[in-house]
C-alpha atoms as a PDB file:
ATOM      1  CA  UNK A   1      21.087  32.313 -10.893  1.00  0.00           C
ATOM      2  CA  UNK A   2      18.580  32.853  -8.300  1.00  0.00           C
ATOM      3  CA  UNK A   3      15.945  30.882  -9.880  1.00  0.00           C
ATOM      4  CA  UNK A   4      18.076  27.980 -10.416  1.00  0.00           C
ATOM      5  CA  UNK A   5      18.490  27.752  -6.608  1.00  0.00           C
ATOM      6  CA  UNK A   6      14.554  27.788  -6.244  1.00  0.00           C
ATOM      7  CA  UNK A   7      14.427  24.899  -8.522  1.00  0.00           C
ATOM      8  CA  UNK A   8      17.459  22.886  -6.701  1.00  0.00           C
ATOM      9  CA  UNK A   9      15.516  23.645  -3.072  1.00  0.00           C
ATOM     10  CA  UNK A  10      12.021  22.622  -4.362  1.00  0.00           C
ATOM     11  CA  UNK A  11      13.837  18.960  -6.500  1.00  0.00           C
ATOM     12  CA  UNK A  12      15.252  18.520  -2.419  1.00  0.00           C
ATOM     13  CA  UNK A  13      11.813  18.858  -0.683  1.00  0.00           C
ATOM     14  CA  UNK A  14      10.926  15.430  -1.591  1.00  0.00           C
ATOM     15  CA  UNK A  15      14.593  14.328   0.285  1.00  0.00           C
ATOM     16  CA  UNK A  16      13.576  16.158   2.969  1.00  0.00           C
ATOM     17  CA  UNK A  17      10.366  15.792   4.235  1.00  0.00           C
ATOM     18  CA  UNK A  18       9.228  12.001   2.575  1.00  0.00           C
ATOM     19  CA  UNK A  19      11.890   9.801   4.019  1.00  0.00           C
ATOM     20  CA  UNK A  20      10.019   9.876   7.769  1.00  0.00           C
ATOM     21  CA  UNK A  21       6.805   9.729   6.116  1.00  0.00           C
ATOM     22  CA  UNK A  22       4.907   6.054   5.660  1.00  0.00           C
ATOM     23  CA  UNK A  23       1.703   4.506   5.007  1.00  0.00           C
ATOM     24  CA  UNK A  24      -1.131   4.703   6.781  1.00  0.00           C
ATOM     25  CA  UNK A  25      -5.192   3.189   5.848  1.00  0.00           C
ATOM     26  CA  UNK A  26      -8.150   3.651   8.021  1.00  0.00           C
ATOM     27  CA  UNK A  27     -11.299   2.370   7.629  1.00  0.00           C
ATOM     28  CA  UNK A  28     -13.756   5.947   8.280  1.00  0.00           C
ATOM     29  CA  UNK A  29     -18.283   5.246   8.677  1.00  0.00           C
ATOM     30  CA  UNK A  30     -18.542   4.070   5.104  1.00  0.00           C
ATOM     31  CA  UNK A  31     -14.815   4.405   3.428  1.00  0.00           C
ATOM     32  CA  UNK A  32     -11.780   2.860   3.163  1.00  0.00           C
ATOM     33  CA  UNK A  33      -9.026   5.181   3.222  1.00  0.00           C
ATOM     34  CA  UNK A  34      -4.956   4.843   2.157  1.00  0.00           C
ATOM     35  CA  UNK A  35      -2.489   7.459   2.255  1.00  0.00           C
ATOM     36  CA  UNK A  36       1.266   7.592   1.340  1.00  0.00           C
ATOM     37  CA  UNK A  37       3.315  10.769  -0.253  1.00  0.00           C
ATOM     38  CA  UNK A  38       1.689  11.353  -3.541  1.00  0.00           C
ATOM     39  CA  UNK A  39      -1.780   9.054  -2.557  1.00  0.00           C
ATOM     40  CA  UNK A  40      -4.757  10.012  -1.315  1.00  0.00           C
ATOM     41  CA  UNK A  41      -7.047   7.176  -2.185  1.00  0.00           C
ATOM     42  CA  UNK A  42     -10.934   7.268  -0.576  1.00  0.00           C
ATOM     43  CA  UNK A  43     -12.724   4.708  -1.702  1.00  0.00           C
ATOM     44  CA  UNK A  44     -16.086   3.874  -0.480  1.00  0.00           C
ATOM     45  CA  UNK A  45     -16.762   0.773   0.832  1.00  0.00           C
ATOM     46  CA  UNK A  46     -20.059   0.247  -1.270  1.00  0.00           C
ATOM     47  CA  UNK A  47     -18.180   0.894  -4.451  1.00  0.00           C
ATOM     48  CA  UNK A  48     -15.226  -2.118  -3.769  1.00  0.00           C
ATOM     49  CA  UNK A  49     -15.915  -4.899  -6.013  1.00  0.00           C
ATOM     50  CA  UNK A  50     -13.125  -6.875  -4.290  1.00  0.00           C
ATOM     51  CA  UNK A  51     -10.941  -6.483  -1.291  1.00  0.00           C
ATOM     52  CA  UNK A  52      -8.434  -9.350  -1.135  1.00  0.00           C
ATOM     53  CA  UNK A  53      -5.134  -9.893   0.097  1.00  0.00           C
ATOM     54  CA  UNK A  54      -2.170 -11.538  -1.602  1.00  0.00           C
ATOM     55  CA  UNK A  55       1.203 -12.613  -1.804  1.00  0.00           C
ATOM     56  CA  UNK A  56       3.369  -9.446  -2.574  1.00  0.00           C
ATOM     57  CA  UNK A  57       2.932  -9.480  -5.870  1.00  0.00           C
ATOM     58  CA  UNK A  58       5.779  -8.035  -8.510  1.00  0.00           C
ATOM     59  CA  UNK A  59       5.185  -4.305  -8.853  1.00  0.00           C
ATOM     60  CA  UNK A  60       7.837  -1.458 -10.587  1.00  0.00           C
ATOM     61  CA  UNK A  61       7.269   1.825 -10.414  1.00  0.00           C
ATOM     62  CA  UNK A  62       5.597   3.819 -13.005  1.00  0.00           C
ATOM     63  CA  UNK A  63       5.531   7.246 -11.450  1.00  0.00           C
ATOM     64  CA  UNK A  64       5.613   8.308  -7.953  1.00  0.00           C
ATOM     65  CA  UNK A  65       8.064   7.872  -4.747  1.00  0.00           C
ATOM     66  CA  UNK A  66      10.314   5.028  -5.031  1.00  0.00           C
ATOM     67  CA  UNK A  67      12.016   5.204  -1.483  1.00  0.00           C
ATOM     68  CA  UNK A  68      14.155   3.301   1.011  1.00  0.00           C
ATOM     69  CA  UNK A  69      11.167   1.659   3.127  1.00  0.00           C
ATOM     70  CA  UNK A  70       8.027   2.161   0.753  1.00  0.00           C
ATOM     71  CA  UNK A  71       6.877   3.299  -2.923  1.00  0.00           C
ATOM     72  CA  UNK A  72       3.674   4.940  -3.743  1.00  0.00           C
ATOM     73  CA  UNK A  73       1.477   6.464  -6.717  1.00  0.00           C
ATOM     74  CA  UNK A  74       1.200   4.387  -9.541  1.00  0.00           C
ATOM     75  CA  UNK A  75       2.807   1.731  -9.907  1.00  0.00           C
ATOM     76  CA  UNK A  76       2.541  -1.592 -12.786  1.00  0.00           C
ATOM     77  CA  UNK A  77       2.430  -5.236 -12.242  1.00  0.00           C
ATOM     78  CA  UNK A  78       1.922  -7.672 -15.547  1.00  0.00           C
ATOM     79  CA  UNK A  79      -1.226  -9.243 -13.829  1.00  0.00           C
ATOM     80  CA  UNK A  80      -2.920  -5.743 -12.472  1.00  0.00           C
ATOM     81  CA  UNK A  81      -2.028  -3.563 -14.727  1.00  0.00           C
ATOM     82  CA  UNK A  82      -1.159  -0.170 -13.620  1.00  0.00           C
ATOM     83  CA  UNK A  83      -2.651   0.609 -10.100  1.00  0.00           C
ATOM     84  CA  UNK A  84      -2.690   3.360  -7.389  1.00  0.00           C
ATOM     85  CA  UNK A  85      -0.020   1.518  -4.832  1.00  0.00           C
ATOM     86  CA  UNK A  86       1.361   2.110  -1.239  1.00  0.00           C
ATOM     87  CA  UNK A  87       3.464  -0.115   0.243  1.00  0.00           C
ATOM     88  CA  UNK A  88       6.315  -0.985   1.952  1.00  0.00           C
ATOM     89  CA  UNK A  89       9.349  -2.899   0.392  1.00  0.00           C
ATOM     90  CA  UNK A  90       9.484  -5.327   3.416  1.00  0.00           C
ATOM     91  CA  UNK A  91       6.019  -6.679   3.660  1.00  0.00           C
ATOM     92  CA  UNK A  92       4.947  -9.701   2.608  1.00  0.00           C
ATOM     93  CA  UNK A  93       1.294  -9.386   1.366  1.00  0.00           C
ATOM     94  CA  UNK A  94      -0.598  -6.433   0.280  1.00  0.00           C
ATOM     95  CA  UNK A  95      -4.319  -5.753   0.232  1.00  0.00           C
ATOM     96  CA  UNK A  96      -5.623  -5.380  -3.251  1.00  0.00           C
ATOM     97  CA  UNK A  97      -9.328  -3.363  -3.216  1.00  0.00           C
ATOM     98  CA  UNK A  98     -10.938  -3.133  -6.870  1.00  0.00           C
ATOM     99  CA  UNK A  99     -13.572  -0.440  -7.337  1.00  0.00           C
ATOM    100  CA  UNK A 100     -14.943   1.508 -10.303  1.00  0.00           C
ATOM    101  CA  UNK A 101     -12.619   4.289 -10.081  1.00  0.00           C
ATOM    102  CA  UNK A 102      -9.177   1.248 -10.648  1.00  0.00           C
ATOM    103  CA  UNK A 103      -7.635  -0.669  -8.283  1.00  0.00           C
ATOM    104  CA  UNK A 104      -5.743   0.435  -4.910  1.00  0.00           C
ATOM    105  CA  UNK A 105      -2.619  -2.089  -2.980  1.00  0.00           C
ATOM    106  CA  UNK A 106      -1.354  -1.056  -0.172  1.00  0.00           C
ATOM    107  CA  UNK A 107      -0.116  -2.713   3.507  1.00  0.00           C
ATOM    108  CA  UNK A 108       0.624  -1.717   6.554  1.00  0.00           C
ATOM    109  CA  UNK A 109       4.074  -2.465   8.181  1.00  0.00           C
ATOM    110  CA  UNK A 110       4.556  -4.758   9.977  1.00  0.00           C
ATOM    111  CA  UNK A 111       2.239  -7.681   8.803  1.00  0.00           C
ATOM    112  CA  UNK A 112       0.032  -7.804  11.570  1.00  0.00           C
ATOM    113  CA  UNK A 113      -2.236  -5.008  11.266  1.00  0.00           C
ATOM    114  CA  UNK A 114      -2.154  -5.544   7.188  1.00  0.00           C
ATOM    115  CA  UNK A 115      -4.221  -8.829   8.144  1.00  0.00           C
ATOM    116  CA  UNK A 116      -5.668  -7.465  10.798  1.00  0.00           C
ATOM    117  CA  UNK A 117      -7.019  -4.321   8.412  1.00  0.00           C
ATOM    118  CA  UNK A 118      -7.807  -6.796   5.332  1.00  0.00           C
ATOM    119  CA  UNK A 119      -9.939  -8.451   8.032  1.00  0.00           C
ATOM    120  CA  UNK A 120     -11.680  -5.643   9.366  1.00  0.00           C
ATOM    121  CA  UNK A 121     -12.380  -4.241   5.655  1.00  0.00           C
ATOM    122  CA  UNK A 122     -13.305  -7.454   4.371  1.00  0.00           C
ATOM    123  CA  UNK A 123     -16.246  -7.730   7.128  1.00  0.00           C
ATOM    124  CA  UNK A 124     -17.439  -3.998   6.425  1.00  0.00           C
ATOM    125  CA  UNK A 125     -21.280  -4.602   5.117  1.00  0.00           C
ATOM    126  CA  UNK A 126     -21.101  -2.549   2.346  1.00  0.00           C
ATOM    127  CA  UNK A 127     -24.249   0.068   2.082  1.00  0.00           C
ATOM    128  CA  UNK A 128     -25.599   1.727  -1.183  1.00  0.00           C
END
């Protein structure tokens, strides 16, 4: 029996300690970084083919945290295919950023400072 409650108290953790937890990007020297519960993504600004922002496009869930505000990991959209996704339910437009290692959407709530970031990582001079 005691093992049982070990694996009820770890399947809670998530409950616990994700719900206050968001999205958050930041654009570091030479990287662009986005984090979320269950994404880490660092992607180097020399390495994005394409950094573009768009109309929130239709996304479900293929695995990761499905929540109340946001959803991130990987997630599937019909045009994309299956990407590395952070976002939050309520925001309009997401940034899309291609690179060699897939493709990364995320935003920033509210929609201010997603344009504002699209802008800022749009007019990063990429550097070998």
């Amino acid at each position: 029996m005691p093992s049982c409650a070990v694996v009820v108290a770890f399947s809670l953790l998530p409950v616990v300690f994700l719900p206050g937890m968001g999205v958050s990007a930041d654009i570091d020297g030479d990287s662009l970084r986005a984090a979320a519960p269950y994404v880490e993504e660092d992607v180097p600004l020399y390495d994005a083919t394409s950094v573009v922002i768009r109309d929130d496009p239709d996304f479900e869930r293929a695995r990761g945290y499905g929540g109340k505000d946001f959803g991130s990991r990987r997630f599937y959209n019909s045009e994309l295919g299956e990407v590395t996704y952070a976002a939050y339910w309520g925001v309009v437009r997401k940034i899309v950023v291609e690179h060699s290692g897939g493709m990364l959407v995320f935003d920033l709530d509210p929609w201010n400072p997603t344009e504002a970031f699209h802008e800022r990582s749009a007019a990063s001079p990429p550097s070998p």
